[in-house]
PDB file of N, CA and C in Angstrom:
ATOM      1  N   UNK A   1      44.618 110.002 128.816  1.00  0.00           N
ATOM      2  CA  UNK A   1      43.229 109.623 129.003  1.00  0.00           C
ATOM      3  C   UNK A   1      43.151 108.204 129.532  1.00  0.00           C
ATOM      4  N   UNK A   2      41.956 108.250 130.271  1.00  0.00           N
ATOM      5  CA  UNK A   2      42.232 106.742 130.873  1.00  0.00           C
ATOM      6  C   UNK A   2      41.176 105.568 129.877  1.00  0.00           C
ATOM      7  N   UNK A   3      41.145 104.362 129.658  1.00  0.00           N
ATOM      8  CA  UNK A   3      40.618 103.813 129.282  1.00  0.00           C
ATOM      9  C   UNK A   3      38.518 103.558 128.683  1.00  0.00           C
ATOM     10  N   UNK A   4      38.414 104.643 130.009  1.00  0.00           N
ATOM     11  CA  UNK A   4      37.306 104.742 129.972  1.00  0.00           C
ATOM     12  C   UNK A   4      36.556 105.917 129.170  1.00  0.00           C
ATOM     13  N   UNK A   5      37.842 106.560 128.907  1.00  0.00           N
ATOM     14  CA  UNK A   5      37.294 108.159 128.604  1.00  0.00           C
ATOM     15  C   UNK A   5      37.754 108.098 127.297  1.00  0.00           C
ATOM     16  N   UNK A   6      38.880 107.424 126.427  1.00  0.00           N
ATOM     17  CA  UNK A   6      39.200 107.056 125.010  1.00  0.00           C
ATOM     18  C   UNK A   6      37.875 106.033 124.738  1.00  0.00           C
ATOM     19  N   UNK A   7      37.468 105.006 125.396  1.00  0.00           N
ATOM     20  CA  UNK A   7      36.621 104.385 124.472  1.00  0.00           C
ATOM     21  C   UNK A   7      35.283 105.560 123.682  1.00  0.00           C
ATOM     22  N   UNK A   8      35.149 106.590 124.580  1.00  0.00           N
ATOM     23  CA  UNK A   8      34.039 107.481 123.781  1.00  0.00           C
ATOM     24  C   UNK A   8      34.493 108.176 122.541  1.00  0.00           C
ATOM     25  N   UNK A   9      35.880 108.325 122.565  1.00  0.00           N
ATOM     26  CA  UNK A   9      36.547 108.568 121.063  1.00  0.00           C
ATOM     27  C   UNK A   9      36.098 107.476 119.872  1.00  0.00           C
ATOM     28  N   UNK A  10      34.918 106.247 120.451  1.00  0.00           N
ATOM     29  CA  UNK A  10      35.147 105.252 119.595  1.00  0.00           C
ATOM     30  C   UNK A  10      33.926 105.716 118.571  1.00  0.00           C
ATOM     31  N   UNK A  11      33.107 106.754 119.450  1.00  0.00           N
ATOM     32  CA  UNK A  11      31.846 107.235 118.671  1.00  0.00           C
ATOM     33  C   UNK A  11      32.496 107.890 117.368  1.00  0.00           C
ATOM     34  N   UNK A  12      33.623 108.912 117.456  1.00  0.00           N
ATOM     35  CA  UNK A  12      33.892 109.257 116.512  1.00  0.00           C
ATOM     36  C   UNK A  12      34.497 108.929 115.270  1.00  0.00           C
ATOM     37  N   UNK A  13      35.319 107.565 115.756  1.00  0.00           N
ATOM     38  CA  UNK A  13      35.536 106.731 115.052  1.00  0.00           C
ATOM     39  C   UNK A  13      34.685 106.319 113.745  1.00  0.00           C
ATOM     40  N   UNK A  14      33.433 105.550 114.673  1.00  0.00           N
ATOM     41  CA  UNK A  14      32.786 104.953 114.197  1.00  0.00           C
ATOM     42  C   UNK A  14      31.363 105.306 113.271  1.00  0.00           C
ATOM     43  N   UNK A  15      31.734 107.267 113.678  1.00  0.00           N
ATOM     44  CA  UNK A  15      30.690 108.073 112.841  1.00  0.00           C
ATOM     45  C   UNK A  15      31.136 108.407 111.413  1.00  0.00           C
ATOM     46  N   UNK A  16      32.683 108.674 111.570  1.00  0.00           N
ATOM     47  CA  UNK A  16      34.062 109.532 110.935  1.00  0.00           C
ATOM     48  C   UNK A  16      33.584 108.057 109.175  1.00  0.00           C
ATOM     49  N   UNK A  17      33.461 106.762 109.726  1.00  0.00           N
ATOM     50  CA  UNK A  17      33.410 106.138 108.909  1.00  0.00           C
ATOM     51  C   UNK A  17      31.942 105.827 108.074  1.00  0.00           C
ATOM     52  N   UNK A  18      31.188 106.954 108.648  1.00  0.00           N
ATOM     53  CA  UNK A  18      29.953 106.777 108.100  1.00  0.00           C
ATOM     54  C   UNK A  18      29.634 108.175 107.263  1.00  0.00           C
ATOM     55  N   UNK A  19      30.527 109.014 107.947  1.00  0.00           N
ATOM     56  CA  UNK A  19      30.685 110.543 107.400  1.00  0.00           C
ATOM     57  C   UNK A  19      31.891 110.623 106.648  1.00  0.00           C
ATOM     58  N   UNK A  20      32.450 109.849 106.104  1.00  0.00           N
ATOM     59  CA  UNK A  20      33.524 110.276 105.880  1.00  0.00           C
ATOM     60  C   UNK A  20      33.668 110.829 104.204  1.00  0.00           C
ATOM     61  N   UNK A  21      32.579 110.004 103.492  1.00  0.00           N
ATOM     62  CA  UNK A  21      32.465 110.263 101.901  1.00  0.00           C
ATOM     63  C   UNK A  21      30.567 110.989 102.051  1.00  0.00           C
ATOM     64  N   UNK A  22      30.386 112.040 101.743  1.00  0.00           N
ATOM     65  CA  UNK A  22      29.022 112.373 101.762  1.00  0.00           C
ATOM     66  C   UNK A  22      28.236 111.308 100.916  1.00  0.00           C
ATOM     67  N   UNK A  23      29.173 111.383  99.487  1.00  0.00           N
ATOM     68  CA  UNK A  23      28.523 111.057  98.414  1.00  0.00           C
ATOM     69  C   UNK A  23      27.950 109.407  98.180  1.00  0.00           C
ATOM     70  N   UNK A  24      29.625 108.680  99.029  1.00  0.00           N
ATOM     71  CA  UNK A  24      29.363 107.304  99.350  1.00  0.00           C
ATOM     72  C   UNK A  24      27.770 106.821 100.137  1.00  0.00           C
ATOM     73  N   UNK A  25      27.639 108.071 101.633  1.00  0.00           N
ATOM     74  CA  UNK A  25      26.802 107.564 101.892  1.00  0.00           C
ATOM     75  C   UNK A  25      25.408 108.058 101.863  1.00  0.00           C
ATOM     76  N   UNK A  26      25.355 108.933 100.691  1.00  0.00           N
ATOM     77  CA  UNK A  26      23.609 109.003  99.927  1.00  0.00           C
ATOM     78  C   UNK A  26      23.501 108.046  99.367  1.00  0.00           C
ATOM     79  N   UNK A  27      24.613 106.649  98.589  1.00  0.00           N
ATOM     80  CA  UNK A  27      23.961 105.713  98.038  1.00  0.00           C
ATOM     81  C   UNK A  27      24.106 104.889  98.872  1.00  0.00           C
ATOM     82  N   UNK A  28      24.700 104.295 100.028  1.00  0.00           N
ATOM     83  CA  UNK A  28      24.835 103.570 100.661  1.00  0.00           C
ATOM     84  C   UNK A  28      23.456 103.756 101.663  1.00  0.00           C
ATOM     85  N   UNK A  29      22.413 104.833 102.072  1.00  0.00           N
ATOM     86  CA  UNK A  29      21.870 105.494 102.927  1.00  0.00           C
ATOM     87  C   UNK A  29      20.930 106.094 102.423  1.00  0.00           C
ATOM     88  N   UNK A  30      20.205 105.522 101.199  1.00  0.00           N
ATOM     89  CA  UNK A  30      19.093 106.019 100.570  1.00  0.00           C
ATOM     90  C   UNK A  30      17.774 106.265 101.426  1.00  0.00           C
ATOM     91  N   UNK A  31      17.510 105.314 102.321  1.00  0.00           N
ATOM     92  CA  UNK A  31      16.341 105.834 102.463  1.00  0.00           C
ATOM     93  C   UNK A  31      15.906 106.879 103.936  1.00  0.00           C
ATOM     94  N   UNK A  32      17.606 107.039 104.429  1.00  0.00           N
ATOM     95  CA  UNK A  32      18.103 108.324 104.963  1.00  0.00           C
ATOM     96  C   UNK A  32      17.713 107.822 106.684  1.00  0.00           C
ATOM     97  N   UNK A  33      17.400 106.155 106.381  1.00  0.00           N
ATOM     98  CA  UNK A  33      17.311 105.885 108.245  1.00  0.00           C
ATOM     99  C   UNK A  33      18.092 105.704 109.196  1.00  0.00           C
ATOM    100  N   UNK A  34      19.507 106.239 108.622  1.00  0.00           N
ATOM    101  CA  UNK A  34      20.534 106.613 109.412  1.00  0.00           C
ATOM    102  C   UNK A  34      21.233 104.258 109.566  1.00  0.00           C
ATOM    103  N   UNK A  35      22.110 104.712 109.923  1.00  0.00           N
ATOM    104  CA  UNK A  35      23.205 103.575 110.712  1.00  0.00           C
ATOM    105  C   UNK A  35      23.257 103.723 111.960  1.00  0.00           C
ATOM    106  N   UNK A  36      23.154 102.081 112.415  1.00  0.00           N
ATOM    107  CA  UNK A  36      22.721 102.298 113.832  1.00  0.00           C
ATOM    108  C   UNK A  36      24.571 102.029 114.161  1.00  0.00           C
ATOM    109  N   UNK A  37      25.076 102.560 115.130  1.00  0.00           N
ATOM    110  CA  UNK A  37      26.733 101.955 115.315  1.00  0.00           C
ATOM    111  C   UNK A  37      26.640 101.913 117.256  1.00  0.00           C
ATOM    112  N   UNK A  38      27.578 100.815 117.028  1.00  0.00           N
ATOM    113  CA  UNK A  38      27.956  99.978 118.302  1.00  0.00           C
ATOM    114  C   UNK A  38      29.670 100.385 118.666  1.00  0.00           C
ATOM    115  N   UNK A  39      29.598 100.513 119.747  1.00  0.00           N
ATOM    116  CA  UNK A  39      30.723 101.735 120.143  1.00  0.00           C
ATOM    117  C   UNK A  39      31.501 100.623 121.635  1.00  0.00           C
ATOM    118  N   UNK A  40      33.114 100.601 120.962  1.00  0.00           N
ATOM    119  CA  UNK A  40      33.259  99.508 122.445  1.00  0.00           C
ATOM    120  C   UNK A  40      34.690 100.377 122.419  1.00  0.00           C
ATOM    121  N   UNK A  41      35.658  99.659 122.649  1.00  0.00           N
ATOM    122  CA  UNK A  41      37.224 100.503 123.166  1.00  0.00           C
ATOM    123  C   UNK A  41      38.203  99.515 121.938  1.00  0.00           C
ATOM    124  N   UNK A  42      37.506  98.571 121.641  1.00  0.00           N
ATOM    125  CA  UNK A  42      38.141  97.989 120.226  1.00  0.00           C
ATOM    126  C   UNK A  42      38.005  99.005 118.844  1.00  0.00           C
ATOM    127  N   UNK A  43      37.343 100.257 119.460  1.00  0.00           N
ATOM    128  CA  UNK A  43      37.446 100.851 117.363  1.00  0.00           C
ATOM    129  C   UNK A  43      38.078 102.368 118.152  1.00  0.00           C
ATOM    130  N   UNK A  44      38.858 102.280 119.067  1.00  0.00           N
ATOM    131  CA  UNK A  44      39.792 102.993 119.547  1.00  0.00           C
ATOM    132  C   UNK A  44      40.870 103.525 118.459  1.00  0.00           C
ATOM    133  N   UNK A  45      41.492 104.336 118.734  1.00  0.00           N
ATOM    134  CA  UNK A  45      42.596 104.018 117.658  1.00  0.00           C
ATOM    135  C   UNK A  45      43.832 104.395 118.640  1.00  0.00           C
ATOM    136  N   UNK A  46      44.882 104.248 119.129  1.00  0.00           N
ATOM    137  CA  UNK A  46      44.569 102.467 119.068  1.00  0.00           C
ATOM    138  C   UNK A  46      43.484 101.851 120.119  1.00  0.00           C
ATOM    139  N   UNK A  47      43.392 100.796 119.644  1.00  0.00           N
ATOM    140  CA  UNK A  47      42.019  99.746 120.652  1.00  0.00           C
ATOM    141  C   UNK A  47      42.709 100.158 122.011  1.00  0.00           C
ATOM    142  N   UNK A  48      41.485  99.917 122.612  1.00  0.00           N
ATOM    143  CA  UNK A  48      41.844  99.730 124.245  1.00  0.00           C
ATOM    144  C   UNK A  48      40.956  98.654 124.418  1.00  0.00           C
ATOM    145  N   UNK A  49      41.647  98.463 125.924  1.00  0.00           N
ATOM    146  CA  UNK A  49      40.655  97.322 126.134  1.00  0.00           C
ATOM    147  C   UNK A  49      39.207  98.327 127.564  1.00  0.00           C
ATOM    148  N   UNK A  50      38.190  97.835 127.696  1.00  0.00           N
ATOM    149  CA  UNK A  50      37.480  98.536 128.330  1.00  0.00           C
ATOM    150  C   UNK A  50      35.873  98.084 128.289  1.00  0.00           C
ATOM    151  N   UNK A  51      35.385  98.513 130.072  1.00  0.00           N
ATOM    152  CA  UNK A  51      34.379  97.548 130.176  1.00  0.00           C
ATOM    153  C   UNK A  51      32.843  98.845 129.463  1.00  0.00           C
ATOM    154  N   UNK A  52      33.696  99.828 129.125  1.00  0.00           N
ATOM    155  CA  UNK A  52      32.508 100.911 128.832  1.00  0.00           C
ATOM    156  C   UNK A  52      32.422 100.951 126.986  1.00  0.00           C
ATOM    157  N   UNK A  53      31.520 100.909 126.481  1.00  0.00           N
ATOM    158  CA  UNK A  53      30.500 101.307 126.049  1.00  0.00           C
ATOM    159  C   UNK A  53      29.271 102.190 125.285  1.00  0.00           C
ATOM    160  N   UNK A  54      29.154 102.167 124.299  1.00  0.00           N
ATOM    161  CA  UNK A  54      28.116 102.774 123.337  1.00  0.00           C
ATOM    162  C   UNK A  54      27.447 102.550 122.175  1.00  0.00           C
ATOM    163  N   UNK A  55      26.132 103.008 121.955  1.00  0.00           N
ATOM    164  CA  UNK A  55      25.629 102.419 120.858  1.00  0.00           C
ATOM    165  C   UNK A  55      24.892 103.893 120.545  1.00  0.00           C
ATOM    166  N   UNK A  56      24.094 104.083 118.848  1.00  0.00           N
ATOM    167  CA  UNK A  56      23.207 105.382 118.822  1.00  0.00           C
ATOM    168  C   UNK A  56      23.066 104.846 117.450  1.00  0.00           C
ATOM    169  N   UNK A  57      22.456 106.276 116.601  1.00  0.00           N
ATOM    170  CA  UNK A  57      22.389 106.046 115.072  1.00  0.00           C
ATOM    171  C   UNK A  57      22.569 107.281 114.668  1.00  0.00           C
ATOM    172  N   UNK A  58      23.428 107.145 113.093  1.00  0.00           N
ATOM    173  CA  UNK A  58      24.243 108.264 112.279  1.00  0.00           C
ATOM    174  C   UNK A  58      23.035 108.172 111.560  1.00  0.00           C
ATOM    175  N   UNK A  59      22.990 109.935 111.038  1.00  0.00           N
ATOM    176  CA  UNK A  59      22.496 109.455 109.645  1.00  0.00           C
ATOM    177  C   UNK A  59      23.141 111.214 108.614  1.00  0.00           C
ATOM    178  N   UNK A  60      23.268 110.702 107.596  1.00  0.00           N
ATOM    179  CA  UNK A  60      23.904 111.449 106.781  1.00  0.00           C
ATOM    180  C   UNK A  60      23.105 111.520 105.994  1.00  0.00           C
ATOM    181  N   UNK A  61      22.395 112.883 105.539  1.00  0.00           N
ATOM    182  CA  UNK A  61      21.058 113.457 104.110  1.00  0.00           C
ATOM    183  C   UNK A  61      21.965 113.485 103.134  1.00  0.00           C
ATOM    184  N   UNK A  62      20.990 113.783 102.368  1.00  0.00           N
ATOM    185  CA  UNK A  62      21.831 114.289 100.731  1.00  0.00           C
ATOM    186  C   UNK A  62      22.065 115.483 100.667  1.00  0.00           C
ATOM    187  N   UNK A  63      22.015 116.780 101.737  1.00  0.00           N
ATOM    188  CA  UNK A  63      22.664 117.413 101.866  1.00  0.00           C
ATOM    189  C   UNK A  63      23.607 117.432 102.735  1.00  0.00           C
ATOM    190  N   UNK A  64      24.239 116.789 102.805  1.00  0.00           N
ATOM    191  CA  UNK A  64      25.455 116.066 103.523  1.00  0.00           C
ATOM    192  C   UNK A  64      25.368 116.457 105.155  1.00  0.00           C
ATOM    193  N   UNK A  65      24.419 117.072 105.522  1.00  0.00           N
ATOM    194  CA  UNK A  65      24.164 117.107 106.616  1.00  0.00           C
ATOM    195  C   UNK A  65      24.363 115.817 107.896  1.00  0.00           C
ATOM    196  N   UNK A  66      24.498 116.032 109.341  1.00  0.00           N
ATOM    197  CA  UNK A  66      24.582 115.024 110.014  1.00  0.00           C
ATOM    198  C   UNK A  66      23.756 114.838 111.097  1.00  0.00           C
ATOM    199  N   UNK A  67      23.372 113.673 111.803  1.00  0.00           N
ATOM    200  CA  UNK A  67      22.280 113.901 113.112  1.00  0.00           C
ATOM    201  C   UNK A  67      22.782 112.286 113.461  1.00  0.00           C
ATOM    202  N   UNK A  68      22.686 112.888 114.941  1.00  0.00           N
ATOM    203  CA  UNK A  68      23.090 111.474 115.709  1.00  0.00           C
ATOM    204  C   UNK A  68      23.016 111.964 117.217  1.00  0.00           C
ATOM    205  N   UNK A  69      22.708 110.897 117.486  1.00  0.00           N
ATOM    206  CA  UNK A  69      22.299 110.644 118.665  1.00  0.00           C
ATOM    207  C   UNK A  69      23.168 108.993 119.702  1.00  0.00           C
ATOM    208  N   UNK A  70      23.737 109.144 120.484  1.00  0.00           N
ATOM    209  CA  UNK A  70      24.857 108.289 120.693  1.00  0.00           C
ATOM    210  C   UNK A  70      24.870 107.966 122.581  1.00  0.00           C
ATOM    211  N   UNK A  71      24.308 107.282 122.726  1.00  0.00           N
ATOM    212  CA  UNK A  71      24.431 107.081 124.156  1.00  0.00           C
ATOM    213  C   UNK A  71      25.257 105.696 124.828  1.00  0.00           C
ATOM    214  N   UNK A  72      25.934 106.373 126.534  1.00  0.00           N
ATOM    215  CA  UNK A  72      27.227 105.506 126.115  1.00  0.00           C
ATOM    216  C   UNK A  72      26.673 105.198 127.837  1.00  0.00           C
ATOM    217  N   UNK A  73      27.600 103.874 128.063  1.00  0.00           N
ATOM    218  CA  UNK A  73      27.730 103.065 129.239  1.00  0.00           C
ATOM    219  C   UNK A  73      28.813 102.923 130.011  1.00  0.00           C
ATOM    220  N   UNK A  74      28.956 102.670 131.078  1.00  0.00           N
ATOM    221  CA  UNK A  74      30.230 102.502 131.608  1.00  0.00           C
ATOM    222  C   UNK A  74      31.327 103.370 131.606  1.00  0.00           C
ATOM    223  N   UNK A  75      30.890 104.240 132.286  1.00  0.00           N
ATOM    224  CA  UNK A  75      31.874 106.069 131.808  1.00  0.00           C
ATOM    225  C   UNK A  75      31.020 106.867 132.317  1.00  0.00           C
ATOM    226  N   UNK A  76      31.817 107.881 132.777  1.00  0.00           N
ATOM    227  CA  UNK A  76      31.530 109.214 132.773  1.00  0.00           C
ATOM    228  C   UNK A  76      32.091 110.300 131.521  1.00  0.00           C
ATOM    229  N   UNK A  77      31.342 110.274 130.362  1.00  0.00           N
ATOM    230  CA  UNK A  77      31.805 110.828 129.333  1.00  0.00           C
ATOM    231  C   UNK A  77      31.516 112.632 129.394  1.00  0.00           C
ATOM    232  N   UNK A  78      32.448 113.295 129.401  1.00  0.00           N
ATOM    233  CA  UNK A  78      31.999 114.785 129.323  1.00  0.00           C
ATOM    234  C   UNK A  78      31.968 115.622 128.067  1.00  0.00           C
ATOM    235  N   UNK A  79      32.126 115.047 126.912  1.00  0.00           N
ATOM    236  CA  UNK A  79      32.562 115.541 125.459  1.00  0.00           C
ATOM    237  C   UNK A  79      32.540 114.443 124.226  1.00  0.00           C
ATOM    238  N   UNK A  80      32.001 114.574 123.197  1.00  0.00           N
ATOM    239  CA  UNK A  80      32.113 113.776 122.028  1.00  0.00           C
ATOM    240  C   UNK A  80      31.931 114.378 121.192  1.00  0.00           C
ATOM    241  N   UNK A  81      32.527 114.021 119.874  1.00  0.00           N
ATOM    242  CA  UNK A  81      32.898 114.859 118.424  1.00  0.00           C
ATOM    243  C   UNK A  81      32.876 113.835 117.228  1.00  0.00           C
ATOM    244  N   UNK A  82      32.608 113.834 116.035  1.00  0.00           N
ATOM    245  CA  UNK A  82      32.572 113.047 114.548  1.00  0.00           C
ATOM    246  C   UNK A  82      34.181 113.599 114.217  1.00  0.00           C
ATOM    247  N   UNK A  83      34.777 112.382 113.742  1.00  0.00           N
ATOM    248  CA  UNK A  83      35.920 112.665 112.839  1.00  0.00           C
ATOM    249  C   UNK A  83      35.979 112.326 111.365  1.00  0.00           C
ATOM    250  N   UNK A  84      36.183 112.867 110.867  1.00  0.00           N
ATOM    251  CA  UNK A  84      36.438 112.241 108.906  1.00  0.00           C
ATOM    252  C   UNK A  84      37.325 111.566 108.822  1.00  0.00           C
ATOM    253  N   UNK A  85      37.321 110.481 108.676  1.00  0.00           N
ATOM    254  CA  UNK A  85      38.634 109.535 108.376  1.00  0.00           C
ATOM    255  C   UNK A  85      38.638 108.378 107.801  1.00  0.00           C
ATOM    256  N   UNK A  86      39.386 107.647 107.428  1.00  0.00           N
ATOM    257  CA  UNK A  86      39.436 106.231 107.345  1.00  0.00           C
ATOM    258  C   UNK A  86      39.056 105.345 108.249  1.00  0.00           C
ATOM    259  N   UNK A  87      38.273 104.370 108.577  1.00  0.00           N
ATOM    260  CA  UNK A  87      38.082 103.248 109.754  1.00  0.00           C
ATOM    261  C   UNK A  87      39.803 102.784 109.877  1.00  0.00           C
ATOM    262  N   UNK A  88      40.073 103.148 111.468  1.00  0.00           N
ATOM    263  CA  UNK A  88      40.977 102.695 112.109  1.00  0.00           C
ATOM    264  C   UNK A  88      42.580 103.848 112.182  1.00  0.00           C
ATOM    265  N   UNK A  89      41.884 104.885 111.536  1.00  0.00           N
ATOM    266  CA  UNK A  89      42.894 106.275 111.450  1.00  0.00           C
ATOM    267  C   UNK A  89      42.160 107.668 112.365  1.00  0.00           C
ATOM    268  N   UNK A  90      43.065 108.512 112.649  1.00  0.00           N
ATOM    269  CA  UNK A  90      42.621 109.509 113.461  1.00  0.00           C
ATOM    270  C   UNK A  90      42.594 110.430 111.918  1.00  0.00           C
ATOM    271  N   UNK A  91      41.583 111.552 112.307  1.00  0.00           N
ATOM    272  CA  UNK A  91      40.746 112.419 111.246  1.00  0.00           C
ATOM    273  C   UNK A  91      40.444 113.577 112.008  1.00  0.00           C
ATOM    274  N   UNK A  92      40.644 114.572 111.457  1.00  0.00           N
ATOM    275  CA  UNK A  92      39.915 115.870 111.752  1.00  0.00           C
ATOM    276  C   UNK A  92      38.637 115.837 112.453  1.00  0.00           C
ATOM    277  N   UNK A  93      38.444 116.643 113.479  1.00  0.00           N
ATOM    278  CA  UNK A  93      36.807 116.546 114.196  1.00  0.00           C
ATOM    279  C   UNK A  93      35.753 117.530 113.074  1.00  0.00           C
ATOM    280  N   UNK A  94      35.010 117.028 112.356  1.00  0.00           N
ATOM    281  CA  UNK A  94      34.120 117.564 111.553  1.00  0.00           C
ATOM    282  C   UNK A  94      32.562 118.256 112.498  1.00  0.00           C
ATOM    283  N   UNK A  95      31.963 117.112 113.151  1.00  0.00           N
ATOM    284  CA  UNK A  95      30.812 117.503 113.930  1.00  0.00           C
ATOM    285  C   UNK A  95      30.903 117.589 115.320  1.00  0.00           C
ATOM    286  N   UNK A  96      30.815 118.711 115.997  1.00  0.00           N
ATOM    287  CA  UNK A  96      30.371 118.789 117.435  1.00  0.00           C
ATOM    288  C   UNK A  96      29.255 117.990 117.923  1.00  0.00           C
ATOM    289  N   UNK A  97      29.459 117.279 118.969  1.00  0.00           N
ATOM    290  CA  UNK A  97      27.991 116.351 119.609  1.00  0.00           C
ATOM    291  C   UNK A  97      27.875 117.692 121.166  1.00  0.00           C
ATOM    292  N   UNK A  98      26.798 117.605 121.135  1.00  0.00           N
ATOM    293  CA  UNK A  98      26.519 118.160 122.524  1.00  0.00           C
ATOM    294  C   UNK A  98      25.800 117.251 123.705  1.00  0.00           C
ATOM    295  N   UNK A  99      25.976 117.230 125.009  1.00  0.00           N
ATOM    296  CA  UNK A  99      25.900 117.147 125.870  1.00  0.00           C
ATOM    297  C   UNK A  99      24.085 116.818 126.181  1.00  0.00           C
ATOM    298  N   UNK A 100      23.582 115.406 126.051  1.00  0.00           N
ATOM    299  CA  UNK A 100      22.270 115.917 125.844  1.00  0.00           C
ATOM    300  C   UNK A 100      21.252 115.089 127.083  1.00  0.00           C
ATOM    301  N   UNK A 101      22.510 114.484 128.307  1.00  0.00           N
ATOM    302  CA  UNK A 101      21.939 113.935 129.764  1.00  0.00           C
ATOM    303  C   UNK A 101      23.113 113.095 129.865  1.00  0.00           C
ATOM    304  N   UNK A 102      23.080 112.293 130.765  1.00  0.00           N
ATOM    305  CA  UNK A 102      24.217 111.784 131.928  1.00  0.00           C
ATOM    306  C   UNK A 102      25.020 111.269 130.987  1.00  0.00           C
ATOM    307  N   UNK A 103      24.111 110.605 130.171  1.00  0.00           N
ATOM    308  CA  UNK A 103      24.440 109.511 129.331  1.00  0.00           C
ATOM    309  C   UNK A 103      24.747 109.355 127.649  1.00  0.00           C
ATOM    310  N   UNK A 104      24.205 110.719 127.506  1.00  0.00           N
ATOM    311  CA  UNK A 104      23.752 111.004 125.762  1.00  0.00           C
ATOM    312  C   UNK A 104      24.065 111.699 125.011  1.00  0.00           C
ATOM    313  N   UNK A 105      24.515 111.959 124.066  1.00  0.00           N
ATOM    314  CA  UNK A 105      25.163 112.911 123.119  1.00  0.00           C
ATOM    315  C   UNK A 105      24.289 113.117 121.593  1.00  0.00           C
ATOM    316  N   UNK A 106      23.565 114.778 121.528  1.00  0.00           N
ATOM    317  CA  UNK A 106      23.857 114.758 120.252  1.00  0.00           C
ATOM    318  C   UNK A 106      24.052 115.815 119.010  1.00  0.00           C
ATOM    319  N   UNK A 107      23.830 115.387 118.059  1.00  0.00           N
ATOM    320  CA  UNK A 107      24.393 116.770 117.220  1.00  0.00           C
ATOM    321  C   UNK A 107      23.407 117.647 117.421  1.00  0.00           C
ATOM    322  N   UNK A 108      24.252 119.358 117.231  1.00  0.00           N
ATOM    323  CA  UNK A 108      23.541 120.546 117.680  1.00  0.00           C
ATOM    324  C   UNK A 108      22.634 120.498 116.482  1.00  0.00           C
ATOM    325  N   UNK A 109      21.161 121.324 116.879  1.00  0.00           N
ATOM    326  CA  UNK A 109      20.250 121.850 115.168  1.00  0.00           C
ATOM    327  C   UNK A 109      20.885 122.493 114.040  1.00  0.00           C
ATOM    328  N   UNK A 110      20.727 122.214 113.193  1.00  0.00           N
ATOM    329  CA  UNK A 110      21.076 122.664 112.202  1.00  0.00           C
ATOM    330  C   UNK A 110      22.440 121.861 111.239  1.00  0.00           C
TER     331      UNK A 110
END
């Protein structure tokens, strides 16, 4: 993958650590307005360096449900996914993002 196309792995990264404990984040995420996350080629695993780009917001219910919405810069991104993991470890892909304009990704209904 080239530099540009791993930094969008950074969404999952950076969701994986917001999804990663349900339970952590009903108390961390009480009033359920989601985490806004900032997406660069530094939460790579490993980092890359790269001039592309993303920002959106997670949010995790108390039925551990997920919704996000994630739009990215500097790339032509064709695919993005949530992983469960530790911040700075690769994790299982838990949530599918879908395809939602040039630029945007987000989780399917339901």
């Amino acid at each position: 993958m080239n530099a540009m196309t791993k930094v969008f792995g950074a969404a999952g990264i950076v969701a994986a650590a917001l999804s990663s404990g349900c339970s952590m984040m009903n108390n961390t995420m009480r009033s359920g307005d989601g985490q806004q996350v900032s997406l660069t080629g530094m939460n790579e695993v490993p980092p890359v360096a790269s001039g592309a780009s993303g920002n959106g917001m997670v949010t995790v219910r108390a039925d551990c449900s997920v919704s996000a919405r994630i739009m990215v810069r500097g790339m032509v991104a064709t695919a993005a996914h949530i992983h469960q993991g530790a911040a700075g470890a690769n994790g299982p892909v838990i949530v599918p993002l879908t395809k939602a304009g040039d630029n945007a990704f987000t989780t399917p209904e339901g």
